[in-house]
Protein backbone atom coordinates (compact mmCIF):
# COMPACT_ATOMS: atom_id res chain seq x y z
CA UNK A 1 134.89 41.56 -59.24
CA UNK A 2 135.72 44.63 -61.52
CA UNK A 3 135.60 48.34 -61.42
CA UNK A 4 136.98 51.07 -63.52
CA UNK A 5 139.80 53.73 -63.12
CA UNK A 6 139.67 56.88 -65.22
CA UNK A 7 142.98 58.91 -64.85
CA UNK A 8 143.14 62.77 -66.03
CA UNK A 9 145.24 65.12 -65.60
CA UNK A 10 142.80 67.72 -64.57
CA UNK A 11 141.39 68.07 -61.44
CA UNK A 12 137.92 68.41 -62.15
CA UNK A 13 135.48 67.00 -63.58
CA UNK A 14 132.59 68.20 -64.61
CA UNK A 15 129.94 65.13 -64.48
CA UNK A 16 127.13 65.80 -61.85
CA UNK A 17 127.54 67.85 -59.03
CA UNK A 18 129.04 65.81 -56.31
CA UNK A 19 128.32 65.02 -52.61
CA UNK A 20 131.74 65.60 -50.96
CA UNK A 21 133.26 64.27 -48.09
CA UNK A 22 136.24 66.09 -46.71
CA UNK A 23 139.51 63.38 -45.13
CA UNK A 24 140.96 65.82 -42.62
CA UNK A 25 144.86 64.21 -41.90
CA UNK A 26 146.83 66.88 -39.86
CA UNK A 27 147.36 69.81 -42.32
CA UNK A 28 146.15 67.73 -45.77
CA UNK A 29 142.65 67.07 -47.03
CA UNK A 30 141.56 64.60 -49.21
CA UNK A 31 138.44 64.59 -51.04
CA UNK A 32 136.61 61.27 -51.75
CA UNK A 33 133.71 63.17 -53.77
CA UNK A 34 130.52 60.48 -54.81
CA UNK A 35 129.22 61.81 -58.69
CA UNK A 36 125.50 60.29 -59.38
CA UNK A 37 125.19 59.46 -63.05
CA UNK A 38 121.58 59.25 -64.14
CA UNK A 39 119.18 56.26 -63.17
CA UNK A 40 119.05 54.83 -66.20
CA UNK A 41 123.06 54.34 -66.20
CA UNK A 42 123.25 53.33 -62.27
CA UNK A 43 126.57 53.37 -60.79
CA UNK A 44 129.10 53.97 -58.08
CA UNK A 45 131.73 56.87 -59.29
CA UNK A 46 134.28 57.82 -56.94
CA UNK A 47 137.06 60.23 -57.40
CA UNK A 48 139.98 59.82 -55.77
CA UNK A 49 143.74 59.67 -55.48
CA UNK A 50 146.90 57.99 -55.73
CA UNK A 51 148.26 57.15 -51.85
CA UNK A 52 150.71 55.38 -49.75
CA UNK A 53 149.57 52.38 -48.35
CA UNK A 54 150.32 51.31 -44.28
CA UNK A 55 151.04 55.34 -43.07
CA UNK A 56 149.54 56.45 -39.88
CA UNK A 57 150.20 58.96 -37.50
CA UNK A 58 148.73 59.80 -33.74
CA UNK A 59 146.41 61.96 -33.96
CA UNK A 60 144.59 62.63 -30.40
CA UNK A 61 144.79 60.52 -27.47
CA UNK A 62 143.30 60.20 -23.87
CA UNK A 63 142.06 57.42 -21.55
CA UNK A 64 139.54 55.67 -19.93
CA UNK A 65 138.44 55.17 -16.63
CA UNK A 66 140.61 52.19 -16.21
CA UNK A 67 144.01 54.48 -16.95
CA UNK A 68 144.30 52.45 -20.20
CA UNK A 69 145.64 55.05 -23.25
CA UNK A 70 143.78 55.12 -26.04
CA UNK A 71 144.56 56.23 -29.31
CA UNK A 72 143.24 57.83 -32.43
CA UNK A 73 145.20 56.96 -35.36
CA UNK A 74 145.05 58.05 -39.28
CA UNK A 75 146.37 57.96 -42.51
CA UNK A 76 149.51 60.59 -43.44
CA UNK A 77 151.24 59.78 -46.63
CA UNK A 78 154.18 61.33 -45.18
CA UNK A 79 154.30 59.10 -42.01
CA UNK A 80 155.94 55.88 -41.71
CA UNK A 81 154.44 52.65 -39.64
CA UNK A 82 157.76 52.20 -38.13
CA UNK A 83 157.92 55.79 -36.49
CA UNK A 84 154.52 55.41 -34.95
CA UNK A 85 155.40 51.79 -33.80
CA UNK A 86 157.72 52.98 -31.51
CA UNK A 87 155.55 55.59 -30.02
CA UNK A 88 152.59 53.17 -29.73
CA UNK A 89 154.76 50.20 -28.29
CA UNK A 90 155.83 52.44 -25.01
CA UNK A 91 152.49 53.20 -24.28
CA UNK A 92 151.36 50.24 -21.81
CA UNK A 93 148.16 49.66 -21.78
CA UNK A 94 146.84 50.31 -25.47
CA UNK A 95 143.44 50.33 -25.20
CA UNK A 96 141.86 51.62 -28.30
CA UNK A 97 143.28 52.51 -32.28
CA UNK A 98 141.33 53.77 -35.43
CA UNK A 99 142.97 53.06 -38.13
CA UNK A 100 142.50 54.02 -41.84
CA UNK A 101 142.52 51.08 -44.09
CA UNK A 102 143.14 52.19 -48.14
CA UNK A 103 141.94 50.11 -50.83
CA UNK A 104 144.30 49.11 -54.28
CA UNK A 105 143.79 49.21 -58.07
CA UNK A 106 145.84 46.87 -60.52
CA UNK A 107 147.25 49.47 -62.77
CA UNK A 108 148.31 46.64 -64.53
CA UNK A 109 147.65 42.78 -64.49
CA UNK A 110 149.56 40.18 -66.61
CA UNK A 111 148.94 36.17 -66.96
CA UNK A 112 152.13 34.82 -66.91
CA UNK A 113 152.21 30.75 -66.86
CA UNK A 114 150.24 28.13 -64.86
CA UNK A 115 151.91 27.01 -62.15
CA UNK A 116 152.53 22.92 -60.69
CA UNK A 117 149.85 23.50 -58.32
CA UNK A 118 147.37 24.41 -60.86
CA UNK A 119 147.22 27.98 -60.56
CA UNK A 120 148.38 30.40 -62.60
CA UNK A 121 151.55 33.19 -62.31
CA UNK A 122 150.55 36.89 -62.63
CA UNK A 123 152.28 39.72 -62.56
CA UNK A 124 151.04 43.58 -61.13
CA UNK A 125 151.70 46.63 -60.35
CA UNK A 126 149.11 46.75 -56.96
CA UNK A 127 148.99 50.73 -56.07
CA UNK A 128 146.84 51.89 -52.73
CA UNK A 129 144.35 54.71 -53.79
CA UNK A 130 143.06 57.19 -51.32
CA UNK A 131 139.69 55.92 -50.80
CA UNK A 132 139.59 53.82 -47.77
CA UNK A 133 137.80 52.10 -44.73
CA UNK A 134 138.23 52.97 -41.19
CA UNK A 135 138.53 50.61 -38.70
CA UNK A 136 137.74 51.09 -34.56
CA UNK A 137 139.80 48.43 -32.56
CA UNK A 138 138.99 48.22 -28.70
CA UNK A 139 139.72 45.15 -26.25
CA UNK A 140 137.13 43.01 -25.19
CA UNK A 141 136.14 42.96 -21.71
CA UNK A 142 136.04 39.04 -21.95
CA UNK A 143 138.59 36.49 -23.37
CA UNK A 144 136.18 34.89 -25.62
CA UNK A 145 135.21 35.83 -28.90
CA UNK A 146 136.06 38.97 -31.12
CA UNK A 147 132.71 41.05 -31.98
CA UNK A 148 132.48 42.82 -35.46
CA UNK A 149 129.97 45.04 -36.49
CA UNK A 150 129.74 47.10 -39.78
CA UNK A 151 127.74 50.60 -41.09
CA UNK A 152 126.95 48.41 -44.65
CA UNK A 153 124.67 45.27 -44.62
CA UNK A 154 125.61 42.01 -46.22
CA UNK A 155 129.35 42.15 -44.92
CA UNK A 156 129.68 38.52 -43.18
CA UNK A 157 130.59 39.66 -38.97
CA UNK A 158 131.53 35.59 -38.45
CA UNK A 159 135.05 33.67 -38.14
CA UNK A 160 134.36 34.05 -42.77
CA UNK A 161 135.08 37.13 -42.83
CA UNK A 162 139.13 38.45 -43.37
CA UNK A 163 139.42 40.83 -40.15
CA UNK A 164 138.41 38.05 -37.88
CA UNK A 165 140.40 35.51 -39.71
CA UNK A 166 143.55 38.32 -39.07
CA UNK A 167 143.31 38.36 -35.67
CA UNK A 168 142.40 34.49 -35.14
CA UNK A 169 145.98 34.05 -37.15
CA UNK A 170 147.84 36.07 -35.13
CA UNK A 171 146.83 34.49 -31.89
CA UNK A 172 147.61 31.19 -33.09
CA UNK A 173 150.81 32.86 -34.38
CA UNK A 174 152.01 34.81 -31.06
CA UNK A 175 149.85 32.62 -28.27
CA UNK A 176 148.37 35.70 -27.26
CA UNK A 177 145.26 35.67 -26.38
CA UNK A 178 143.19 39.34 -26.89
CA UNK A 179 140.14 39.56 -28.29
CA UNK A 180 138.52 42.54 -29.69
CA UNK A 181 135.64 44.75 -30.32
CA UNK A 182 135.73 46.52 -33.93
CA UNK A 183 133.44 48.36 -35.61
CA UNK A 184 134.22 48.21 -39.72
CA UNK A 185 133.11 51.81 -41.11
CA UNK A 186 133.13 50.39 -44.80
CA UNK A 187 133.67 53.25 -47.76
CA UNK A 188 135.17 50.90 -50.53
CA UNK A 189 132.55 48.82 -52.53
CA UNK A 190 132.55 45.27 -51.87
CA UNK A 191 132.73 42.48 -55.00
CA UNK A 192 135.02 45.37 -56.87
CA UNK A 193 138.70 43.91 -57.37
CA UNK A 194 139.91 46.84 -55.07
CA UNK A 195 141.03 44.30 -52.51
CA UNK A 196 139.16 46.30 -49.37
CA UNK A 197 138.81 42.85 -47.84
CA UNK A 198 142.33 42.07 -47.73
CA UNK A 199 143.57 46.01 -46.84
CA UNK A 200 141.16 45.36 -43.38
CA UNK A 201 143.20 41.94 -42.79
CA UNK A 202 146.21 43.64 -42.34
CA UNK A 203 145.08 46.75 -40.78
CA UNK A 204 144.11 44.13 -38.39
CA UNK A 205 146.89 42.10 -37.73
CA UNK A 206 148.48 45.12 -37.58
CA UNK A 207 146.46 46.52 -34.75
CA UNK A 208 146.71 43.31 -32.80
CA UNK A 209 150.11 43.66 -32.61
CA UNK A 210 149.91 47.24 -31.31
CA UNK A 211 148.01 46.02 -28.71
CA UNK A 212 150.60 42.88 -27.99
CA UNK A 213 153.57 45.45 -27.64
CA UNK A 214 154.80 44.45 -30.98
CA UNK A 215 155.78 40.96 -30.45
CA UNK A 216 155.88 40.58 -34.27
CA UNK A 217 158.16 42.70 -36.99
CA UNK A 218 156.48 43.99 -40.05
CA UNK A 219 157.97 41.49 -42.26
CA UNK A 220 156.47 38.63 -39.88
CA UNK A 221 153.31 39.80 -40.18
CA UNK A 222 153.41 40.20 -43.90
CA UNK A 223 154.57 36.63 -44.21
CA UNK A 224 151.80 35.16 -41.94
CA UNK A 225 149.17 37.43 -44.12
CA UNK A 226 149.71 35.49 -47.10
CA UNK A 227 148.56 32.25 -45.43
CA UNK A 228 145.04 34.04 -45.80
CA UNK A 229 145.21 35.91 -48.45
CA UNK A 230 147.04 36.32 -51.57
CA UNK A 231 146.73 39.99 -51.54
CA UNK A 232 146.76 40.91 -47.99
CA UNK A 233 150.73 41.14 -48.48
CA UNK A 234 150.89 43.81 -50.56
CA UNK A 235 149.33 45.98 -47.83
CA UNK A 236 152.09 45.81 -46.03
CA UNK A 237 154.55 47.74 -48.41
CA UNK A 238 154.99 50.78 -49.05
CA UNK A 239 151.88 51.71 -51.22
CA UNK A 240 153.12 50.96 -54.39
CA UNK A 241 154.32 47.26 -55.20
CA UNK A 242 154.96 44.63 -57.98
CA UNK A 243 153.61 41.76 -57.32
CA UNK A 244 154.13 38.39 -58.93
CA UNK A 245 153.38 34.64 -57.82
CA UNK A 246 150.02 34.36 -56.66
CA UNK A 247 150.10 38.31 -55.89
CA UNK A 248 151.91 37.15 -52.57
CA UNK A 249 155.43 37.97 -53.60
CA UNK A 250 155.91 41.71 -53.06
CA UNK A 251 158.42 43.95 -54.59
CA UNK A 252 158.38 47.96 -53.45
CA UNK A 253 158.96 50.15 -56.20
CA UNK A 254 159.64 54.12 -55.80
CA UNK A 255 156.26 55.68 -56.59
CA UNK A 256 156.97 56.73 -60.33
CA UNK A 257 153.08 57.63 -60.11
CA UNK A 258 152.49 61.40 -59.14
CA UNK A 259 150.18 60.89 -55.63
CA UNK A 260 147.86 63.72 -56.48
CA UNK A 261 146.88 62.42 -59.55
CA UNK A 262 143.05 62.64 -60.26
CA UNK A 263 141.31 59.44 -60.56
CA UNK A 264 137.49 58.65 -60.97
CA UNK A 265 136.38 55.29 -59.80
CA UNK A 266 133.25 53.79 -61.39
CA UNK A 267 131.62 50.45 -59.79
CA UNK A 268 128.73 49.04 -61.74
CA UNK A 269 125.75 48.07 -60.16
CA UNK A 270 125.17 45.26 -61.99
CA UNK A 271 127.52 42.33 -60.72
CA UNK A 272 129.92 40.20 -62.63
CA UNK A 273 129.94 36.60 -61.80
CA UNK A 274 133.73 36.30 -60.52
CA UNK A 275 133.32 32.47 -61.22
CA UNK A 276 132.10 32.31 -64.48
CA UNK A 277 134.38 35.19 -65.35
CA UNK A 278 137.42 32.73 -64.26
CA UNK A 279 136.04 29.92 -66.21
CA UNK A 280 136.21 32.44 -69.30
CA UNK A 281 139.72 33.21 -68.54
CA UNK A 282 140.88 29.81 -67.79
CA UNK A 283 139.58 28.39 -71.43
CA UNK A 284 141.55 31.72 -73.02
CA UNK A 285 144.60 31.16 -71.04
CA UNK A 286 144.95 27.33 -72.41
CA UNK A 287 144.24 28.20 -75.94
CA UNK A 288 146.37 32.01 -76.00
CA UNK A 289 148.70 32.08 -72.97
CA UNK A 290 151.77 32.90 -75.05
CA UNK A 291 149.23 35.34 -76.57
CA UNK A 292 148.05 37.18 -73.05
CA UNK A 293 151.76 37.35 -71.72
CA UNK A 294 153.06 38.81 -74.84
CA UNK A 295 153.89 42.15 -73.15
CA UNK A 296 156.88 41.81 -70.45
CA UNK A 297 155.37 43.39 -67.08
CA UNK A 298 158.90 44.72 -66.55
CA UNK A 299 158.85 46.88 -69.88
CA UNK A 300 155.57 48.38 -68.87
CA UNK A 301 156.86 48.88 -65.19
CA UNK A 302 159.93 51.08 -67.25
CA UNK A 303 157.43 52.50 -69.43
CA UNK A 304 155.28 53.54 -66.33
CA UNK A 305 158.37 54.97 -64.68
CA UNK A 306 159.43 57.23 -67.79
CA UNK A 307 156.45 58.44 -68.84
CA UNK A 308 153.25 57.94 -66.28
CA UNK A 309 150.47 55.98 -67.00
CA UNK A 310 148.88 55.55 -70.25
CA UNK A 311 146.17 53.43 -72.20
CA UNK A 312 148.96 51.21 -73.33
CA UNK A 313 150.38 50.39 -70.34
CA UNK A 314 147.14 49.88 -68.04
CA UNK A 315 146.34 46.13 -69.11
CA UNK A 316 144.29 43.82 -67.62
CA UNK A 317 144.40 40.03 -68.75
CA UNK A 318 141.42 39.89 -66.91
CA UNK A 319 139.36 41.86 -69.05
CA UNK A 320 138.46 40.62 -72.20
CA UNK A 321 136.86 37.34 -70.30
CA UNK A 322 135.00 39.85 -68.05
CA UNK A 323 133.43 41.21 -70.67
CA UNK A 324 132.35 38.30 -72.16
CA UNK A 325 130.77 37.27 -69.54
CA UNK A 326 128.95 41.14 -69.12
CA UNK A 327 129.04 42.66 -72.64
CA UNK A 328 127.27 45.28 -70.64
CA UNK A 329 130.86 46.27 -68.90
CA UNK A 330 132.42 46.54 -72.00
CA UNK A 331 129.65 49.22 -73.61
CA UNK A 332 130.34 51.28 -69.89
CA UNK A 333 134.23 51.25 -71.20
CA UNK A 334 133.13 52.19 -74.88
CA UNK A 335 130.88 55.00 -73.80
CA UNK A 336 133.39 56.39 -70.93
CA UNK A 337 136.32 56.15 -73.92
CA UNK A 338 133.77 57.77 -76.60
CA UNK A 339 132.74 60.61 -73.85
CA UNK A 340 136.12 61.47 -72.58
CA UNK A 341 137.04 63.08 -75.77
CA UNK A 342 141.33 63.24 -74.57
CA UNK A 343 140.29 64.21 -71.68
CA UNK A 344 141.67 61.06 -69.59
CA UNK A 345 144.81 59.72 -70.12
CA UNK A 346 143.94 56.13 -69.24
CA UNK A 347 140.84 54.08 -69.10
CA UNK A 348 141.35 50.78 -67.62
CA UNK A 349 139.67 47.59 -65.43
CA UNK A 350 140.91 46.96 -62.12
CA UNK A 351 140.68 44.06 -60.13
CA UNK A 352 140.90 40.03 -59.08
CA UNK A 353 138.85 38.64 -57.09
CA UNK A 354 140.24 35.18 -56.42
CA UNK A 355 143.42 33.53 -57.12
CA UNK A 356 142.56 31.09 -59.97
């Protein structure tokens, strides 16, 4: 349920030489470049960059032998939804999309109280990142079932898993009654707080309503999301959000974080039981909650927007019970920190799993 964000302000860094993989959008390129770190320290390390969630542009169409268009469709920081919406609704007959679907980090994560229902309040700053998932959408042939298939093994393809429940949802919501074929070309690791599952949920219900001529607004289908997911929501802002309740309410702020920013991702191999890790933090949230909401979330949103992000901002309540249930993650932290020499400006934990 946890992974690690190292921020620098230089745009290289020189671990292992890296596999690359070049993002073509229009005239940009992204690079989501994979670093190896030695067998005996196993790993996922990504590096990647700051984005803007829910932007997608046309990129190539054509059609098929039926006359149906079909369209290819990618993420473009500089693009709006809305813009494309209006192209894609007056095409009748939408027959195919391929969409980009970008995963988050929690740049910050504050406990805030426990709520009447039992749960607790947080408080985030949820930012998309440019690593990402693409997503093939076609209509079925039959009017029965939606069928999912995936490049990773272990990903659930049944009515459990978040792009099925999506598109279930928004028939139920809109009567419609299209189902699809979608084939789930997974790049962001699974179990690592970077919310991938909930970024394909609305990519989804976004895509179904493509294909329904729009028959929901924006703000609908955010709403609906959140009966699914607590941080499906957020997916449907602008890329960079504060988000408090559950993680359902959802506040755009102006992107105080420069996009290009360098970031390295690291995802340990060794997992980190999300329920014991809960259990931790629920026993240190009765005995220190005034303690782990000290800091207001609003002063480090100000401090974020002044100055960038930095160690002291980039806190995650979540932490200090993850590491006691994997002292292992902590050491990573402690030997990133003691390798990085200045080098980064931040060092932080990312990630929720569950709403708890």
């Amino acid at each position: 349920m946890a992974s690690f964000q190292i921020l620098s302000h230089h745009h290289h860094h020189h671990l292992h030489p890296p596999v690359n993989k070049s993002i073509r959008f229009q005239k940009k390129v992204i690079l989501s470049s994979i670093y190896f770190q030695p067998k005996r320290t196993p790993s996922t390390i990504k590096r990647n960059q700051f984005g803007k969630s829910n932007r997608v542009v046309v990129a190539a169409s054509g059609s098929d032998p039926s006359g149906k268009r079909q369209f290819e469709i990618v993420y473009n920081p500089e693009e709006r939804i809305n813009r494309l919406a209006d192209e894609v609704d007056k095409s009748a007959g939408l027959s195919r999309l391929s969409l980009f679907s970008p995963c988050k980090i929690n740049v910050f994560l504050r406990i805030t109280g426990k709520r009447d229902d039992g749960f607790h309040d947080l408080a985030s700053l949820f930012h998309v990142i440019s690593l990402g998932d693409t997503i093939k959408f076609s209509l079925s042939p039959t009017k029965t079932r939606d069928r999912l298939s995936t490049n990773v093994p272990g990903v659930p393809l049944d009515d459990s898993n978040l792009i099925i429940k999506a598109l279930n949802l928004y028939r139920k919501k809109t009567g419609t009654d299209n189902f699809f074929w979608i084939h789930l070309d997974k790049k962001v690791p699974t179990g690592a707080g970077l919310g991938g599952g909930s970024s394909n949920a609305a990519t989804a219900l976004w895509a179904a309503n493509q294909f329904s001529g729009g028959l929901a607004t924006e703000k609908e289908l955010q709403e609906w999301s959140g009966e699914i997911g607590s941080d499906i929501p957020f997916f449907f802002s602008h890329g960079a959000a504060y988000c408090t309740g559950r993680g359902e309410v959802v506040q755009d702020i102006p992107h105080s974080i420069h996009l290009d920013l360098p970031m390295v991702l690291i995802k340990p191999q060794e997992a980190c039981p999300t329920a014991e890790v809960y259990k931790a933090a629920k026993s240190r949230i009765r005995l220190r909650l005034e303690q782990t909401s000290s800091v207001d979330p609003l002063t480090l949103l100000k401090k974020i927007d002044q100055n960038g992000i930095s160690q002291d901002v980039c806190i995650n309540d979540l932490e200090p019970p993850a590491f006691e249930v994997l002292p292992s993650l902590k050491k990573l932290k402690q030997r990133v920190l003691a390798a990085s020499r200045g080098e980064y400006s931040a060092v932080f934990m990312s990630g929720r799993k569950y709403d708890y």
